[in-house]
C-alpha atoms as a PDB file:
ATOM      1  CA  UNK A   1      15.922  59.621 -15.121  1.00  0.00           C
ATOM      2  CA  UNK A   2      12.694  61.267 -15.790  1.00  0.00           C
ATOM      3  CA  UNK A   3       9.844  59.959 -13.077  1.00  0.00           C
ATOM      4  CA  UNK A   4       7.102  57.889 -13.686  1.00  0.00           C
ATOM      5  CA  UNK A   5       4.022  60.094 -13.647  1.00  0.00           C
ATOM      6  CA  UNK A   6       1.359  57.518 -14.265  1.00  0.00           C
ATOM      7  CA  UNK A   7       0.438  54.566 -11.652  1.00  0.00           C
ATOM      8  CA  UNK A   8      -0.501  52.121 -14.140  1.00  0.00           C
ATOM      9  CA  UNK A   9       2.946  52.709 -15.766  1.00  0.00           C
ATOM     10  CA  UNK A  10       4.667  50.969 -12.798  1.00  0.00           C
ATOM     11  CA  UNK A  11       2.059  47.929 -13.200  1.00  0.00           C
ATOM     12  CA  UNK A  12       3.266  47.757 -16.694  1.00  0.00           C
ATOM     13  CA  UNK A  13       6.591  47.586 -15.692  1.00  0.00           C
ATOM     14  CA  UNK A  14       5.761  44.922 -13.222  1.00  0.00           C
ATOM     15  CA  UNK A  15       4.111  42.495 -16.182  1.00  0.00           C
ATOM     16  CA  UNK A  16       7.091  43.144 -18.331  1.00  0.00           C
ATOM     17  CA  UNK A  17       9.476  42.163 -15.468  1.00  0.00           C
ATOM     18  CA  UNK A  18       7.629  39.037 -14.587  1.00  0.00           C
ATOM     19  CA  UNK A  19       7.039  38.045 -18.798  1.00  0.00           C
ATOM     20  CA  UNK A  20      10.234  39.180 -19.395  1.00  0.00           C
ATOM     21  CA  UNK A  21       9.066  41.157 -22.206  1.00  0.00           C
ATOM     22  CA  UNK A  22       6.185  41.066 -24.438  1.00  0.00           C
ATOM     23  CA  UNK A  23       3.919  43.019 -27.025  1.00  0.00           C
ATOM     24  CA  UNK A  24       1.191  45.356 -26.419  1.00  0.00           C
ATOM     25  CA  UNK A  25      -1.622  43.015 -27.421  1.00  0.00           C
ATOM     26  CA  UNK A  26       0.278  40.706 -24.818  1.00  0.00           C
ATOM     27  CA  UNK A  27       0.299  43.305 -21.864  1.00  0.00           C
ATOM     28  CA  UNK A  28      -3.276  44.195 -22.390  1.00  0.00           C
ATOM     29  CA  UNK A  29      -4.783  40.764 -22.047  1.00  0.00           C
ATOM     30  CA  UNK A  30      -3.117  39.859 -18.968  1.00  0.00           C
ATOM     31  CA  UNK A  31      -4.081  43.669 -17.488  1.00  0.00           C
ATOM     32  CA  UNK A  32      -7.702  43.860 -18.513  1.00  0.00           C
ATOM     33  CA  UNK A  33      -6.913  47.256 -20.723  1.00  0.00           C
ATOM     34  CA  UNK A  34      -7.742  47.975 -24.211  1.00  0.00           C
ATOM     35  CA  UNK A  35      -4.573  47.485 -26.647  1.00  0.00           C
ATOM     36  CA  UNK A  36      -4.735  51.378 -27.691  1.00  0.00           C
ATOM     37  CA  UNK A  37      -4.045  52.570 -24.223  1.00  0.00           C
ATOM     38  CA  UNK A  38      -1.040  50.192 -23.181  1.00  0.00           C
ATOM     39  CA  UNK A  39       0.839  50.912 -26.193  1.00  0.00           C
ATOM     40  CA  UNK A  40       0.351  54.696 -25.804  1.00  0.00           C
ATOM     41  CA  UNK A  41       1.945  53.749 -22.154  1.00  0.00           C
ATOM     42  CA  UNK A  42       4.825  51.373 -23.635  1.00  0.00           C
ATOM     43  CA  UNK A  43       5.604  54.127 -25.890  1.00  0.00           C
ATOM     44  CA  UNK A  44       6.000  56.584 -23.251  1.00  0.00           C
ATOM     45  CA  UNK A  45       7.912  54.304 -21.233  1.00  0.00           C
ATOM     46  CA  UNK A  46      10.372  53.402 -24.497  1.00  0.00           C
ATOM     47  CA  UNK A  47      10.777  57.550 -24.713  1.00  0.00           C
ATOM     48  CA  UNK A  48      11.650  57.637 -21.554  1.00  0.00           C
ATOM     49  CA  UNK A  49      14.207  54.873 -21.306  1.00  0.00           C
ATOM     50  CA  UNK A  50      12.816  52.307 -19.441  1.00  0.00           C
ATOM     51  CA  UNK A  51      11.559  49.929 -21.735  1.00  0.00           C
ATOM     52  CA  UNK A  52      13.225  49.247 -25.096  1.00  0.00           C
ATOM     53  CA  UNK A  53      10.973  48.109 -28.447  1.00  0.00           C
ATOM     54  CA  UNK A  54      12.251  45.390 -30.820  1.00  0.00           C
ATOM     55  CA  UNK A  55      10.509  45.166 -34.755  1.00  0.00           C
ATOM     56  CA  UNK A  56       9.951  48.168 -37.231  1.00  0.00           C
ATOM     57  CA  UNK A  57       6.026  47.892 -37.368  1.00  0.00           C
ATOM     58  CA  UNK A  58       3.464  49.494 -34.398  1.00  0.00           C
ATOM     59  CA  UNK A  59       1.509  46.344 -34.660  1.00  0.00           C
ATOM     60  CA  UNK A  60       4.808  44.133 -34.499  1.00  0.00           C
ATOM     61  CA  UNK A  61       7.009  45.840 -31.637  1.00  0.00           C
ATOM     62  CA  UNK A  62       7.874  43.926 -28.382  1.00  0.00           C
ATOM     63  CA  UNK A  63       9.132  45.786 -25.381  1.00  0.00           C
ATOM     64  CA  UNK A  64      11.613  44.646 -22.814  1.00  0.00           C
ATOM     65  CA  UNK A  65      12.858  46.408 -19.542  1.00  0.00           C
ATOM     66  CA  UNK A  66      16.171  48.428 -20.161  1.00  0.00           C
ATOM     67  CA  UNK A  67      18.496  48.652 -16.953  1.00  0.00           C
ATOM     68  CA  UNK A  68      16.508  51.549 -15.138  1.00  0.00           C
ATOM     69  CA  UNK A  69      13.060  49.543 -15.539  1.00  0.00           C
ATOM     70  CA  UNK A  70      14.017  46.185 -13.771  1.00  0.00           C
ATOM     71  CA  UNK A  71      15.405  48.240 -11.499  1.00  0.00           C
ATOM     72  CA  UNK A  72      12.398  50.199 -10.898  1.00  0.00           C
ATOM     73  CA  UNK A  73      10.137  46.887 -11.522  1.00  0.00           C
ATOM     74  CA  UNK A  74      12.558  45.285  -8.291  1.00  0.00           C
ATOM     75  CA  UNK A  75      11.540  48.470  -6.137  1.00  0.00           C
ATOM     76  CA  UNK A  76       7.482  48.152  -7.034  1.00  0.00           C
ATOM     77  CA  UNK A  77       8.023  44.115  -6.338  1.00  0.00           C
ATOM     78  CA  UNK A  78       9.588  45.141  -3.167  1.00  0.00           C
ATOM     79  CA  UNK A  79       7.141  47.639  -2.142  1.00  0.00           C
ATOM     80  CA  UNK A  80       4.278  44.895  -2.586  1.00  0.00           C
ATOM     81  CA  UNK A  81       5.806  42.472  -0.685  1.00  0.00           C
ATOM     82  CA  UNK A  82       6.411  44.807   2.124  1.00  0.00           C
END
């Protein structure tokens, strides 16, 4: 498993976990970022294995959590609660 490097990766994690998926426009409303920047982070995430894109088309991809990401989503959850 290759390590999340960015914070703001785990927080989109955590909004995937708790929408149970969703597109990039999606993710950047309910985070306050610009589209742009949390598809560049989805992407990264999806080459990385922990979130997997559905659709052909940039503009038309969802993402969901694979295996490793709800379990890494789980661990930030717990962490917060703590």
């Amino acid at each position: 498993m290759i390590p999340i490097a960015n914070a703001f990766d785990l927080i989109v994690l955590r909004c995937l976990s708790e929408d149970g998926g969703g597109n990039a426009a999606a993710v950047a409303r309910r985070l306050g970022r610009s589209r742009p920047y949390v598809r560049t982070r989805l992407v990264t995430l999806a080459e990385t294995g922990y979130v997997r894109t559905h659709g052909s088309k940039p503009r038309s991809q969802s993402y969901e959590l694979t295996p490793t990401g709800a379990a890494v989503a789980r661990r930030v959850d717990s962490m917060a609660d703590a």
